[in-house]
Protein backbone atom coordinates (compact mmCIF):
# COMPACT_ATOMS: atom_id res chain seq x y z
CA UNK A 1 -30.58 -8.81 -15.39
CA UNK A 2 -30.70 -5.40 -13.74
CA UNK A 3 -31.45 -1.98 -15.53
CA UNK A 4 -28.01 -1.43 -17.36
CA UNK A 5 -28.59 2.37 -16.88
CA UNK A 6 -28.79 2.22 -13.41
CA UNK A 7 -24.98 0.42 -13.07
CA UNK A 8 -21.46 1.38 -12.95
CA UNK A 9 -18.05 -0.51 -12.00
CA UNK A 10 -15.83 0.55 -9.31
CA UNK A 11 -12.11 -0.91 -9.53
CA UNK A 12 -9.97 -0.66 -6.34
CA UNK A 13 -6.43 -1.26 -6.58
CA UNK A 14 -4.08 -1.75 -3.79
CA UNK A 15 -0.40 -3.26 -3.57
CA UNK A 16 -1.50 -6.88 -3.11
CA UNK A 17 -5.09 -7.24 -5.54
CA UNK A 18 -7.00 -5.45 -7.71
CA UNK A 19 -11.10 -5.55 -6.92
CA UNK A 20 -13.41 -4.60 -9.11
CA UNK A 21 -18.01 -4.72 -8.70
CA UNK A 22 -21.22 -3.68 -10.28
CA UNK A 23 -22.61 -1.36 -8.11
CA UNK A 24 -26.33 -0.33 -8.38
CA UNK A 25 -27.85 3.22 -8.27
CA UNK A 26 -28.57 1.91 -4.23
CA UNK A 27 -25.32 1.27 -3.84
CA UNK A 28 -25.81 -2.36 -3.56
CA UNK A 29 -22.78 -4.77 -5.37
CA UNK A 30 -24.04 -7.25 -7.66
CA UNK A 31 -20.82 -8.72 -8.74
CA UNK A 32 -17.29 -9.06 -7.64
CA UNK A 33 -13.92 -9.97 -9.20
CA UNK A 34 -10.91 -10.25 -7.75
CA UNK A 35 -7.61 -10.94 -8.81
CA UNK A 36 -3.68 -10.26 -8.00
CA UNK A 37 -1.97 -6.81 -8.56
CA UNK A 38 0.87 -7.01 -11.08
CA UNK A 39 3.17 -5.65 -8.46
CA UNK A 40 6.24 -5.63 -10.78
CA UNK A 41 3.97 -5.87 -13.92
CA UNK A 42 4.06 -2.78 -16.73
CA UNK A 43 1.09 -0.78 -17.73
CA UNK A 44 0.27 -3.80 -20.27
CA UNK A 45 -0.16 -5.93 -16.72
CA UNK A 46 -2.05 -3.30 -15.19
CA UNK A 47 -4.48 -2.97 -17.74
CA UNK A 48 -5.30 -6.98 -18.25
CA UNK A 49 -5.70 -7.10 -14.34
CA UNK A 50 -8.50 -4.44 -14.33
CA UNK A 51 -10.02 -5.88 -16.99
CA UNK A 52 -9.57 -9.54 -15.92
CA UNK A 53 -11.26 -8.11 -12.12
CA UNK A 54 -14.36 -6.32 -14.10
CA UNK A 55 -15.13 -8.99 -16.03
CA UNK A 56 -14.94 -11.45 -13.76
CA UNK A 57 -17.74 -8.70 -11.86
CA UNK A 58 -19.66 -8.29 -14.66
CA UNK A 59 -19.70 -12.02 -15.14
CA UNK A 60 -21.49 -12.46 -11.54
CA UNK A 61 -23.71 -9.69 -11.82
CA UNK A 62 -25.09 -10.81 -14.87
CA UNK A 63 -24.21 -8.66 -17.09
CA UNK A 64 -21.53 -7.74 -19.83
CA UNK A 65 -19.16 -4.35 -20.58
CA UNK A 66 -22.27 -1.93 -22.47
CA UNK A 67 -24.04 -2.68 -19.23
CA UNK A 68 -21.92 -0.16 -17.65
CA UNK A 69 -22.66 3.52 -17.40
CA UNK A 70 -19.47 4.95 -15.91
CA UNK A 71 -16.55 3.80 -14.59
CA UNK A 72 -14.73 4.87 -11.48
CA UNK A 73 -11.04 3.45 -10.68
CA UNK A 74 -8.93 4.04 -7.26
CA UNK A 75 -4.81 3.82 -7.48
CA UNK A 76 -2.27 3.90 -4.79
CA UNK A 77 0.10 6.87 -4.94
CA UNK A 78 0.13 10.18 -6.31
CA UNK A 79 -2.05 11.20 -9.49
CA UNK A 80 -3.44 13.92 -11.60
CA UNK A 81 -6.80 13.04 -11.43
CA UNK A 82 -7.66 16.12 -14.00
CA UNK A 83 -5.60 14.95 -16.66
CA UNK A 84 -6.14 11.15 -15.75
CA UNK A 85 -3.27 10.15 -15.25
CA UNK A 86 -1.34 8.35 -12.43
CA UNK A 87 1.99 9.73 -11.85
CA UNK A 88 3.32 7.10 -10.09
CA UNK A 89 2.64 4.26 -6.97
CA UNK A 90 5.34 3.29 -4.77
CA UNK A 91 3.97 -0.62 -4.42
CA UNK A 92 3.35 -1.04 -8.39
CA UNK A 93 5.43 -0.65 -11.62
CA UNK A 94 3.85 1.88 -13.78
CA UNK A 95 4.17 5.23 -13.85
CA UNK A 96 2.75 8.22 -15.29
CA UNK A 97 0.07 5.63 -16.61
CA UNK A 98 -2.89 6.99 -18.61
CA UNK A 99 -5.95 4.65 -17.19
CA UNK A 100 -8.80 6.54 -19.56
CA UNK A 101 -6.19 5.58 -22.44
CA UNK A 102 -6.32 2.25 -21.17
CA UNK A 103 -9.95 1.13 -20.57
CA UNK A 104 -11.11 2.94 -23.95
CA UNK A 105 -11.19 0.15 -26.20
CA UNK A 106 -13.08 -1.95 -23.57
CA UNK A 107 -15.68 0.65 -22.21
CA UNK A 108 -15.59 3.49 -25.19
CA UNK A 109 -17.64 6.50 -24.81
CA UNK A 110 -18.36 6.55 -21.68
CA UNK A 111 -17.46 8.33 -18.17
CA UNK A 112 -13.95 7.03 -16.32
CA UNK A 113 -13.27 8.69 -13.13
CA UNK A 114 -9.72 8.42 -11.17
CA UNK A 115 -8.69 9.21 -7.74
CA UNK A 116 -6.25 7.95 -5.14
CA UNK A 117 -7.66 4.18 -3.46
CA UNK A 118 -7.73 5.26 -0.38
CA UNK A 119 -8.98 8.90 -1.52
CA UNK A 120 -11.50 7.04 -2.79
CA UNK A 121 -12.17 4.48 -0.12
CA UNK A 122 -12.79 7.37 2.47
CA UNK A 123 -15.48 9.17 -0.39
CA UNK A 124 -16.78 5.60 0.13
CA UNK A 125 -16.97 5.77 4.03
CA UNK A 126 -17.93 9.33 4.05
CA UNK A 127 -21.14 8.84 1.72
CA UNK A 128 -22.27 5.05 2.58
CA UNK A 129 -20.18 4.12 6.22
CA UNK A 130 -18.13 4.76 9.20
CA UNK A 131 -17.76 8.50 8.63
CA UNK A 132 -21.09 9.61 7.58
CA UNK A 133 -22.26 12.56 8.75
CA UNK A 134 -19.00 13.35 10.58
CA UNK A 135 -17.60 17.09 9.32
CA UNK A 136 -13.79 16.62 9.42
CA UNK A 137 -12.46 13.10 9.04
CA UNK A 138 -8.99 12.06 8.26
CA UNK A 139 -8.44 8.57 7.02
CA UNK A 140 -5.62 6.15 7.14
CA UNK A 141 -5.38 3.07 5.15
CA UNK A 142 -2.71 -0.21 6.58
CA UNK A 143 -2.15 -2.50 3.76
CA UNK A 144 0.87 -3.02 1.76
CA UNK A 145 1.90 0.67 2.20
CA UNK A 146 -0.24 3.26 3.79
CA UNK A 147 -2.54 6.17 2.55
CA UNK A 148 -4.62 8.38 4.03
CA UNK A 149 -7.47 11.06 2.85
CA UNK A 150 -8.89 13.95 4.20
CA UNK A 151 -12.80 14.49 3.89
CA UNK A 152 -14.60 17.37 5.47
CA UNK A 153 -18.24 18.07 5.45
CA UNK A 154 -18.73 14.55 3.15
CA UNK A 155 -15.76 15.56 0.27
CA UNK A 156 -12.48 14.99 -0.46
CA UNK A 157 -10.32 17.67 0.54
CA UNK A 158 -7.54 17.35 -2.12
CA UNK A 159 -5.57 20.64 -1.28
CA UNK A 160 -3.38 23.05 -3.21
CA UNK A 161 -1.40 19.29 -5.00
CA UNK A 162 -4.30 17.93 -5.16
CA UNK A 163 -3.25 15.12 -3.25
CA UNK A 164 -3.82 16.04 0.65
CA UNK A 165 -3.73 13.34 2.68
CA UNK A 166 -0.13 11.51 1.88
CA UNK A 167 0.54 10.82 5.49
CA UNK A 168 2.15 7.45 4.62
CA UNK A 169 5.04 9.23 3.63
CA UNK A 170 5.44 11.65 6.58
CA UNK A 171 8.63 10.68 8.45
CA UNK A 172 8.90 9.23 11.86
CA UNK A 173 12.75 8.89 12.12
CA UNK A 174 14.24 12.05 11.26
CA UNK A 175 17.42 10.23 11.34
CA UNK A 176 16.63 8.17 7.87
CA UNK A 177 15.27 11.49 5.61
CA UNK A 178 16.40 11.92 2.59
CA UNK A 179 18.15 8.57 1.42
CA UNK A 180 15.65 8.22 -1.50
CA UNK A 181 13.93 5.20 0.50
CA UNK A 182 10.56 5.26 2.48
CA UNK A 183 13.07 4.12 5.68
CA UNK A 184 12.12 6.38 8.56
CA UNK A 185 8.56 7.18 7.37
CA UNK A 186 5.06 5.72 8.86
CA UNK A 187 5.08 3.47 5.83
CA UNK A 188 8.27 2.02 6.08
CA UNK A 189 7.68 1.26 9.83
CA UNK A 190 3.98 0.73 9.93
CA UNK A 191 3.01 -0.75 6.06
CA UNK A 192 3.44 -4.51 5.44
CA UNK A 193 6.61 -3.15 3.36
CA UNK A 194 7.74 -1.96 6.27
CA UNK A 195 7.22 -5.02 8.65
CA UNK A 196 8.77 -7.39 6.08
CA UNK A 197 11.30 -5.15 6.12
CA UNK A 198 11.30 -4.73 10.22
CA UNK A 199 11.25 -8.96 9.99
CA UNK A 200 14.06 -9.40 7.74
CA UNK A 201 16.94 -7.64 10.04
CA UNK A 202 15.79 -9.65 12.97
CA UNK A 203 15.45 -12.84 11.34
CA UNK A 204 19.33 -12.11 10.03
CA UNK A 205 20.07 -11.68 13.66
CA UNK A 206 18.45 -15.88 14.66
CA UNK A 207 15.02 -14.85 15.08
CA UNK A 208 12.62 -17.00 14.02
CA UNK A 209 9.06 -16.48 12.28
CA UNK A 210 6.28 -18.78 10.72
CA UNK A 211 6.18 -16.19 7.72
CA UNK A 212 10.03 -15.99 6.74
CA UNK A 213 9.31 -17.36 3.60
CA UNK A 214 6.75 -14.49 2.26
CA UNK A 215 9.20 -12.10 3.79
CA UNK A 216 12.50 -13.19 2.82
CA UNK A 217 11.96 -14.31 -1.16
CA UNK A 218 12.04 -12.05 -3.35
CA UNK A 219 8.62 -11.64 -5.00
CA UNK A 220 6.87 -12.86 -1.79
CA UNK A 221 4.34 -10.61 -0.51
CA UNK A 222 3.31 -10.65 3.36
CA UNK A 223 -0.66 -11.07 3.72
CA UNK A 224 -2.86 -9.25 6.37
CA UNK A 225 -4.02 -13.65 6.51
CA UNK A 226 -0.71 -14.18 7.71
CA UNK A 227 0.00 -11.98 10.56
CA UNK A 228 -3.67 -12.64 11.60
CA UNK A 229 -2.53 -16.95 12.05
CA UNK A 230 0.71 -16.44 12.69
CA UNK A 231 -0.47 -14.23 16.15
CA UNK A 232 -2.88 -16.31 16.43
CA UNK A 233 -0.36 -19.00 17.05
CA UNK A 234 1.73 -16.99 19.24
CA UNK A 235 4.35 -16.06 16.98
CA UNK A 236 6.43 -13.55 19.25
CA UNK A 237 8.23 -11.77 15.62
CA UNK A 238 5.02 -10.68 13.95
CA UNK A 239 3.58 -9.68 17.34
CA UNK A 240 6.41 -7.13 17.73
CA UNK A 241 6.32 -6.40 14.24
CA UNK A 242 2.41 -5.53 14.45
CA UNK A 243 3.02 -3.57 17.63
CA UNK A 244 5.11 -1.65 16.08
CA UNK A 245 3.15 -0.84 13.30
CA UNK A 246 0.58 0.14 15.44
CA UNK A 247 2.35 1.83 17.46
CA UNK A 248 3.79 4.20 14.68
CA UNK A 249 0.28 5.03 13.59
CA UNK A 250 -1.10 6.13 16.63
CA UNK A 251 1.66 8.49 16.94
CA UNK A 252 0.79 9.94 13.31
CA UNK A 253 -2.76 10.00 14.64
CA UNK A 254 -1.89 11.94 17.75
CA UNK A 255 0.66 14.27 15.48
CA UNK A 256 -2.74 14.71 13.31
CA UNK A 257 -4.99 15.40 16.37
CA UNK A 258 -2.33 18.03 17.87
CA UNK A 259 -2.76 20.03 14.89
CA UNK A 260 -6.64 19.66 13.15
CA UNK A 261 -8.07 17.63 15.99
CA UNK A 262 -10.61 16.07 13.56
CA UNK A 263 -14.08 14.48 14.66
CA UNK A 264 -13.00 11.17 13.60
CA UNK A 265 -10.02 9.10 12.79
CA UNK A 266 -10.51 6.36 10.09
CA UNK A 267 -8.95 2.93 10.23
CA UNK A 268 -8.81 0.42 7.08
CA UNK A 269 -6.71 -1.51 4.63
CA UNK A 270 -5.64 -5.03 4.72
CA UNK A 271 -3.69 -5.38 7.89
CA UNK A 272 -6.65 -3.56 10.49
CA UNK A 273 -9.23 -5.57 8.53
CA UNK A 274 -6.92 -8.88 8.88
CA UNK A 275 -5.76 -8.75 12.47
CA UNK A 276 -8.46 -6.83 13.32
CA UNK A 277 -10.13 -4.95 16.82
CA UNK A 278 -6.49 -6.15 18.59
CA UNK A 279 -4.87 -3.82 16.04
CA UNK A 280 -7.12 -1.18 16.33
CA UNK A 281 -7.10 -0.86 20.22
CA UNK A 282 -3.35 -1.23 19.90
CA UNK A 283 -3.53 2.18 17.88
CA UNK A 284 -5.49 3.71 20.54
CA UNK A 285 -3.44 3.22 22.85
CA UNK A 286 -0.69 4.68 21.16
CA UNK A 287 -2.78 7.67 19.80
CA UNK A 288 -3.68 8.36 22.99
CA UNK A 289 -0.61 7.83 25.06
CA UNK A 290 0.80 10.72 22.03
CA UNK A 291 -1.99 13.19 22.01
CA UNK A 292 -0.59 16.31 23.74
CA UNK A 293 -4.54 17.83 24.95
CA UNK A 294 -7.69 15.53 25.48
CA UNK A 295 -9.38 17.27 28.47
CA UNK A 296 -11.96 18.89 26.49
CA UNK A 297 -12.20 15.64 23.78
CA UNK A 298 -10.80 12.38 23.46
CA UNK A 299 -9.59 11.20 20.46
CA UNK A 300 -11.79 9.24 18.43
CA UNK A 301 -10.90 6.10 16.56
CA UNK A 302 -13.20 4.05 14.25
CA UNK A 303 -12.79 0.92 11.94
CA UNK A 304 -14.11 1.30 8.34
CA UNK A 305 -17.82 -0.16 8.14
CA UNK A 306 -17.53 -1.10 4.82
CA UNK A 307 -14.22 -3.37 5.17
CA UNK A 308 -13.06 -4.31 1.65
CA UNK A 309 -15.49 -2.72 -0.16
CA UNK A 310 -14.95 0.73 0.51
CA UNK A 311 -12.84 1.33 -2.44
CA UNK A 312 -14.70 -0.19 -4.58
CA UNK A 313 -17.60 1.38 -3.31
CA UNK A 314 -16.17 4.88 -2.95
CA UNK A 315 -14.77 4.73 -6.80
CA UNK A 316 -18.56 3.91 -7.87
CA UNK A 317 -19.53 6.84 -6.02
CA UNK A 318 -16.97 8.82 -8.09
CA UNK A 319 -18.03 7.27 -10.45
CA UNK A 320 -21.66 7.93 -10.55
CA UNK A 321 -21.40 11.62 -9.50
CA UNK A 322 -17.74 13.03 -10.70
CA UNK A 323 -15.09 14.43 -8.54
CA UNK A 324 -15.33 16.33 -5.41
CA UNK A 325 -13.70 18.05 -3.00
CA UNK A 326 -11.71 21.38 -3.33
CA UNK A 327 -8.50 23.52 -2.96
């Protein structure tokens, strides 16, 4: 059994499963659980699944709940991360959801840190992978809907809301603002929402796609696995569908580099880890097709290092040192 003071449990949550592990004061995991997110499950859902993921962590490490010094948990959407409190996630159905409330009667007494997933994914990168040592980094997370984080000089940079880095929700298509929907924006071209979404108008025109089941029924959910086989078996839909995607965020990148022209562009989440280097030079392409100035610099596009661990990973750092970043 390891030292118990020297361990804490970082929870990652995204729109498709919740991952929890026992990370050691070298940053090493010694356990992992994993289960499904309760994407149209209540706060009662929300708080079995983390529970049910540490556990299951804990389990494998070795270990049980007093083990744990601190805990550190990463949500999609916005949050007050001062009062604890998510206020609500666009993939998940709770809302201004008290998580400290939550996890009290199963970890009392001791520290439990929040912050955005992919907030805290990019704390992750920034301290232990792809972005280390880089000054100004903007990240942006493909999975079931997209996030993104600013971190400059190795911390969050949260801004005057406190939650800087929302570029999933920037629009693309001017022509779709403001019908209450995510239509129009990166996320509702370039998220796995947004694809299913992308698939299910051409598959009601004829077109036909090895995945129409997990985009067509109604609680199916489209994996990163999926669009990885079904291109790998040529499946012209989810090509176009992926291109698209990818082409959607290398515009946002290039946007993004017009204006900060960061050191370093961060690429994660399900789909890029899923379909991989293909998607990645696909964004490149795009990013630098859009960029308006590279004479002096080229734009500069890395995977994450730490692939589905860096939430996890990045909500142990929080929560093993406490929020950072600034206004």
């Amino acid at each position: 059994m390891a030292d118990a003071k020297s361990l804490v449990l970082g929870i990652d949550v995204g729109g498709t499963k919740v991952l929890a592990g026992v990370v050691d004061e070298k940053w090493r995991v010694l356990g992992r659980g994993k289960v499904k997110s309760p994407f149209r499950g209540g706060p009662a859902e929300m708080t079995e699944s983390l529970l049910s993921a540490s556990d299951a962590a804990l389990a494998e490490a070795g270990v049980d709940r007093r083990a744990v010094a601190a805990v550190g948990l990463g949500l999609p959407g916005p949050l007050d991360a001062e009062r604890r409190t998510l206020l609500r996630a666009m993939n998940l159905g709770v809302e201004k959801w008290d998580f400290v409330a939550a996890l009290e009667p199963a970890f009392p007494g001791i520290p439990k840190r929040l912050e955005n997933d992919v907030r805290a994914a990019a704390l992750g990168e920034a301290r232990l992978g792809a972005a280390k040592g880089e000054r100004l980094v903007v990240a942006l997370w493909v999975g079931t809907g997209i996030g993104g984080a600013v971190v400059l000089d190795g911390e969050l940079w949260l801004g005057r809301n406190r939650n800087a880095g929302e570029v999933g929700q920037s629009f693309l298509d001017l022509r779709k603002a403001g019908n209450g929907t995510i239509d129009g924006t990166l996320e509702g071209i370039g998220a796995k929402v947004g694809m299913a979404s992308f698939m299910r108008r051409r598959i009601e025109k004829g077109e036909r796609t090895s995945v129409a089941r997990s985009v067509l029924e109604k609680d199916g959910r489209l994996k990163g696995s999926d669009l990885r086989k079904a291109m790998a078996a040529g499946d012209a839909l989810v090509e176009r569908a992926v291109a698209r995607s990818a082409r959607a965020v290398g515009v946002m990148i290039a946007t993004l580099w017009n204006v900060f022209s960061p050191d370093l562009f961060l690429l994660g989440g399900g789909v890029c880890e899923d379909v991989g280097e293909p998607y990645v030079e696909k964004v490149r392409e795009s990013a630098s097709r859009h960029a308006f100035f590279t004479d002096l610099a080229q734009v500069r596009i890395a995977r994450s290092a730490l692939g589905d661990d860096a939430g996890l990973l990045g909500a142990a750092v929080l929560a093993r040192e406490g929020p950072g970043g600034g206004v």
